[in-house]
C-alpha atoms as a PDB file:
ATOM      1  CA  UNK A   1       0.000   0.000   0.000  1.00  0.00           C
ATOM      2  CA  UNK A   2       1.270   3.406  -0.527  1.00  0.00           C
ATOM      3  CA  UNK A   3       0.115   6.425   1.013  1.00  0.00           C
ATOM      4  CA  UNK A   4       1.270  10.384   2.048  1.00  0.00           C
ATOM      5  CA  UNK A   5       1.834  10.703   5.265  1.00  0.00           C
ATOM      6  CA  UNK A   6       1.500  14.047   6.545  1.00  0.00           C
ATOM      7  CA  UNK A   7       4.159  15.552   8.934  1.00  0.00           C
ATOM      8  CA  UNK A   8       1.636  15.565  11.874  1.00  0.00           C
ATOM      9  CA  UNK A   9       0.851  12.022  11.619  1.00  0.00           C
ATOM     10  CA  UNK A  10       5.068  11.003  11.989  1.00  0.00           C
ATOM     11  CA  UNK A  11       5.317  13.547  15.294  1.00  0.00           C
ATOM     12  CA  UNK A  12       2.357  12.101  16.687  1.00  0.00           C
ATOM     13  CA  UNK A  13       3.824   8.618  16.201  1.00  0.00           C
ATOM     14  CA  UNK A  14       7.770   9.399  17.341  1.00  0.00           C
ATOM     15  CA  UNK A  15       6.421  11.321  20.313  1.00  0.00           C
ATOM     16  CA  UNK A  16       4.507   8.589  21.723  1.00  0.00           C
ATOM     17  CA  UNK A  17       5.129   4.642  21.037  1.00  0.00           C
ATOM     18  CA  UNK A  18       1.247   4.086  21.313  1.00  0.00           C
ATOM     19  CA  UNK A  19      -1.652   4.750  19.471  1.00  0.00           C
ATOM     20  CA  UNK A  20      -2.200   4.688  15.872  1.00  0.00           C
ATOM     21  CA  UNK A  21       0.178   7.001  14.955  1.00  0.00           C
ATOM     22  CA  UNK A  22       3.215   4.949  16.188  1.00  0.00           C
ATOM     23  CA  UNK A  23       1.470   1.704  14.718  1.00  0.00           C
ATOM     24  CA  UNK A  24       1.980   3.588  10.959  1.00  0.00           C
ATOM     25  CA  UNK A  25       5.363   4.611  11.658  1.00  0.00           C
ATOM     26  CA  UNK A  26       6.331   0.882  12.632  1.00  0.00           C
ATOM     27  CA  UNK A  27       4.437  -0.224   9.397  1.00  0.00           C
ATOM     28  CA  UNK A  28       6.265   2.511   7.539  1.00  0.00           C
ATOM     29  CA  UNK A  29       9.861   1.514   8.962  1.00  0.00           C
ATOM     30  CA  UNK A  30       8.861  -2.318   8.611  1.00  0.00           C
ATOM     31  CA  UNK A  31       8.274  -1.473   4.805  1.00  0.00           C
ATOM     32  CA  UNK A  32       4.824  -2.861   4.999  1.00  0.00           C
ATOM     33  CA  UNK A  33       3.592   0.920   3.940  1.00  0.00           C
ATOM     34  CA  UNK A  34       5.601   2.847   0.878  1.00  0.00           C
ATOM     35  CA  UNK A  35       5.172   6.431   1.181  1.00  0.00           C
ATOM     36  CA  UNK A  36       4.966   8.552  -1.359  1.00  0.00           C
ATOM     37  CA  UNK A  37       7.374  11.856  -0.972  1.00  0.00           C
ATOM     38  CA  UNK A  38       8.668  14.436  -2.943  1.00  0.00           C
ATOM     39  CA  UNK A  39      11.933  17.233  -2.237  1.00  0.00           C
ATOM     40  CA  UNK A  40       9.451  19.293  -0.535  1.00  0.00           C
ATOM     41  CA  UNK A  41       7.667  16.308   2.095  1.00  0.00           C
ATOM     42  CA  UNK A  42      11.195  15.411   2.825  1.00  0.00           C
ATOM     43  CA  UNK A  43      12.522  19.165   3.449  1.00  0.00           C
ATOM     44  CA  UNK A  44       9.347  19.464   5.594  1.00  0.00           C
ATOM     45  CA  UNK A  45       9.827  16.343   7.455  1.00  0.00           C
ATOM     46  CA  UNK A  46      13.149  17.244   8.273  1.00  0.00           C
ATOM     47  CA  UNK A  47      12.430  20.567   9.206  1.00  0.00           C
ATOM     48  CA  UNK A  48       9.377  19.659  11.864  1.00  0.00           C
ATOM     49  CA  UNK A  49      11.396  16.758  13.510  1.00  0.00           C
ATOM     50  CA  UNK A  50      14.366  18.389  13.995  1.00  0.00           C
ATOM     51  CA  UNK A  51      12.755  21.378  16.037  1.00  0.00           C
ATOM     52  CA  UNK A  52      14.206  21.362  19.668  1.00  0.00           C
ATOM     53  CA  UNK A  53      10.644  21.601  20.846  1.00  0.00           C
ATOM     54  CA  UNK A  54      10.252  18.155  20.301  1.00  0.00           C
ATOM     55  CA  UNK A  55      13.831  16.588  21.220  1.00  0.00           C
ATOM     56  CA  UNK A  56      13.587  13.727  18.757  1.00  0.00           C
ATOM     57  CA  UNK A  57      17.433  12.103  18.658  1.00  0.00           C
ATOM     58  CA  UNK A  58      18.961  13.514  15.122  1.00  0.00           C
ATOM     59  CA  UNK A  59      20.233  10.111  13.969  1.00  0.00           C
ATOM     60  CA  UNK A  60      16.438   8.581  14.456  1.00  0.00           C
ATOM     61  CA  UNK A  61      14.942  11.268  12.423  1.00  0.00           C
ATOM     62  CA  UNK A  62      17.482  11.199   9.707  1.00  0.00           C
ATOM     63  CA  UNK A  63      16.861   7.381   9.543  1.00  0.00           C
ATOM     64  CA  UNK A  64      13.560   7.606   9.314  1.00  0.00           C
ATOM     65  CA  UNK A  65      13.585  10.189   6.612  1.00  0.00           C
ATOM     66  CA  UNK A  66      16.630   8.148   4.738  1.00  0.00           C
ATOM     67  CA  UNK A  67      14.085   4.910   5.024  1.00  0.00           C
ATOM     68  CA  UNK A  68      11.249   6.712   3.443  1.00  0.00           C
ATOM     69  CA  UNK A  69      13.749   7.870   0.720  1.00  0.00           C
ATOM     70  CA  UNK A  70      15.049   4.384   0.088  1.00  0.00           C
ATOM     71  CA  UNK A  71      11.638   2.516   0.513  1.00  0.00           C
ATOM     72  CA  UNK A  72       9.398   4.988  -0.778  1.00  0.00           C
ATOM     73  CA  UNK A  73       7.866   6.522  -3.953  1.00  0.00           C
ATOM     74  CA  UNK A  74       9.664   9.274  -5.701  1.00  0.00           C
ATOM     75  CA  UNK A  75       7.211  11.460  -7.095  1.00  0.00           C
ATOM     76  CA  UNK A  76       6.764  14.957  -8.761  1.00  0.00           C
ATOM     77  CA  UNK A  77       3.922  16.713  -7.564  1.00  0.00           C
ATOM     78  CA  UNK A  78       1.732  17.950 -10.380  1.00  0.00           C
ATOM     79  CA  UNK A  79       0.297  21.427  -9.477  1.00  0.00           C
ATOM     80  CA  UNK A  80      -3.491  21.432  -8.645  1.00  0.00           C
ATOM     81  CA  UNK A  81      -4.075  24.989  -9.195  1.00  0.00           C
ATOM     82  CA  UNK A  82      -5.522  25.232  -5.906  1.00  0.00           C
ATOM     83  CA  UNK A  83      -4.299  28.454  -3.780  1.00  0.00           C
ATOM     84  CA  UNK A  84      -6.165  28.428  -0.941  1.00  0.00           C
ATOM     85  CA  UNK A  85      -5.489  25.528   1.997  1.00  0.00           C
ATOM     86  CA  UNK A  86      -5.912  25.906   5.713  1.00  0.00           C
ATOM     87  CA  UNK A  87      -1.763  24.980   5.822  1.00  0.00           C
ATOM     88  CA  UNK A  88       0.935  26.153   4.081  1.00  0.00           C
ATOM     89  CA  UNK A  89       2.182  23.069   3.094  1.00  0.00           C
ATOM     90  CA  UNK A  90      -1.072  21.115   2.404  1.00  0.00           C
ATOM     91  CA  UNK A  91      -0.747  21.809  -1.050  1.00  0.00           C
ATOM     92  CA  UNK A  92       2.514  20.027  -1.122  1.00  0.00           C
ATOM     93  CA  UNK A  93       1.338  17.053   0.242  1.00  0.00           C
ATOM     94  CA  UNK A  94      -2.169  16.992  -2.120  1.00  0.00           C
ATOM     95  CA  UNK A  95       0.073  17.244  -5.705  1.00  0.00           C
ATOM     96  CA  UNK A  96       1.928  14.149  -4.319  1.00  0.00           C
ATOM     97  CA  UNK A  97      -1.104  12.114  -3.644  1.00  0.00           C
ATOM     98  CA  UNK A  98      -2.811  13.133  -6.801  1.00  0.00           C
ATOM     99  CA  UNK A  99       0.676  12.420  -9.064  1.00  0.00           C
ATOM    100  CA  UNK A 100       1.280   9.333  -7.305  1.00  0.00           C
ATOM    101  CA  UNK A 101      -2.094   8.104  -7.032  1.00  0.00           C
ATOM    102  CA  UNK A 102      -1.639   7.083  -3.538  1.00  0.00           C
ATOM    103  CA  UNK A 103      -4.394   4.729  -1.980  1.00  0.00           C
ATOM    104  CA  UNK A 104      -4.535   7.792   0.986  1.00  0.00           C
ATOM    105  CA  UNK A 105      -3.218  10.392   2.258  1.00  0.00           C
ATOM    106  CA  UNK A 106      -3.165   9.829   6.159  1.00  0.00           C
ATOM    107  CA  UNK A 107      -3.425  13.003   8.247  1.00  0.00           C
ATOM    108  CA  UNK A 108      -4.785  14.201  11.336  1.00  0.00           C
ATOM    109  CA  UNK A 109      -5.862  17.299   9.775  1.00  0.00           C
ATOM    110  CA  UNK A 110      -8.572  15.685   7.429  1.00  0.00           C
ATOM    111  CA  UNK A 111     -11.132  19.197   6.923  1.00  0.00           C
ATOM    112  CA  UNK A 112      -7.678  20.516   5.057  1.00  0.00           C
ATOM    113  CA  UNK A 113      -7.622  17.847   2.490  1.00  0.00           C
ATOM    114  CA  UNK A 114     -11.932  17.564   1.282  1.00  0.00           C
ATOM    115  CA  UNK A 115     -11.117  18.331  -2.081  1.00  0.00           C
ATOM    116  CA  UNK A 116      -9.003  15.514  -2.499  1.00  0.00           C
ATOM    117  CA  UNK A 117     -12.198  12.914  -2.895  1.00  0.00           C
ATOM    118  CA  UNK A 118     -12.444  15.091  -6.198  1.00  0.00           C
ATOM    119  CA  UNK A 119      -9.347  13.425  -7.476  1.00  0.00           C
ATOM    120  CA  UNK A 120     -10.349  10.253  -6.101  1.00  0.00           C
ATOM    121  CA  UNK A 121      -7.572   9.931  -3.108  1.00  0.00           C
ATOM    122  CA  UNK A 122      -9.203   8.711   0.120  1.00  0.00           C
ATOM    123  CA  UNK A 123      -8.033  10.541   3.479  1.00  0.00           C
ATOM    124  CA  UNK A 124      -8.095   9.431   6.269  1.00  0.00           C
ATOM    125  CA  UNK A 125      -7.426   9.724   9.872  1.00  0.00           C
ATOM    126  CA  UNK A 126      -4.555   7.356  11.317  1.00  0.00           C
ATOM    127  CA  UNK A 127      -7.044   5.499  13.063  1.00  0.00           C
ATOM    128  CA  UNK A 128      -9.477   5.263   9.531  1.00  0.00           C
ATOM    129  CA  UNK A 129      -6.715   4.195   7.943  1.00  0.00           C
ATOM    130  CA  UNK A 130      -5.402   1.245  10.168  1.00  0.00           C
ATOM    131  CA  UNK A 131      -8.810  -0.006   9.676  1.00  0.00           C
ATOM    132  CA  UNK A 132      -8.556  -0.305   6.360  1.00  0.00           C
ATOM    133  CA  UNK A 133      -5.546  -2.253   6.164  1.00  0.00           C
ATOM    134  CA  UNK A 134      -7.496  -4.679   9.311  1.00  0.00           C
ATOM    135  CA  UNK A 135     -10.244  -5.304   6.813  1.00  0.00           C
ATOM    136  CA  UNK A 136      -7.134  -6.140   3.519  1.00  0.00           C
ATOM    137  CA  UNK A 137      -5.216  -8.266   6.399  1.00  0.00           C
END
């Protein structure tokens, strides 16, 4: 299965080992979940979990991000011509899912990503989405 994860989704799972959260970031470092990135999702997830407010250790970050690289789908985000998004960086993370065709975009910020159905990417919460892959196990 491959899916964007959005930043908020890997800090909720490094800051805490439980939940749903952590459960995708183990499936994600296990390889059982490919997700899709470009230049821009990598700069960002570099930039968020390096921030000293959350006092991740360097070297796990950096291996995360390096096993996303190597595991993951390369793609180049195709521009939706959409200009107005609740985040900055929502865009960023749409174009991906659209280019890649992604099976969903996981985020914790789901009223940010509605237009997506448009375009026929499913998101979903971290907890939706662990479902999902219960009912394919």
């Amino acid at each position: 299965m491959i899916i964007v994860l959005d930043t908020n989704v890997l800090v909720s799972g490094l800051k805490s080992p439980y939940g749903p959260p952590a459960r995708i970031v183990d499936q994600v470092i296990s390889s059982e979940i490919r997700v899709a990135f470009d230049d821009r999702i990598v700069a960002e997830y570099i930039d968020v979990l390096t921030r000293g407010k959350f006092s991740f250790d360097p070297y796990r970050v950096h291996a995360i991000v390096d096993h996303i690289k190597l595991m993951g789908l390369l793609a180049v985000g195709r521009p939706l011509g959409i200009v107005d998004l609740p985040g900055p960086t929502d865009l960023t993370f749409a174009e991906v899912a659209v280019s890649a065709r992604v099976d969903a975009l996981v985020t914790g910020n789901r009223a940010h990503f509605g237009f997506l159905k448009d375009h026929g990417i499913d998101v979903l919460s971290p907890t939706e989405f662990l479902e999902v892959l219960d009912r394919l196990a």
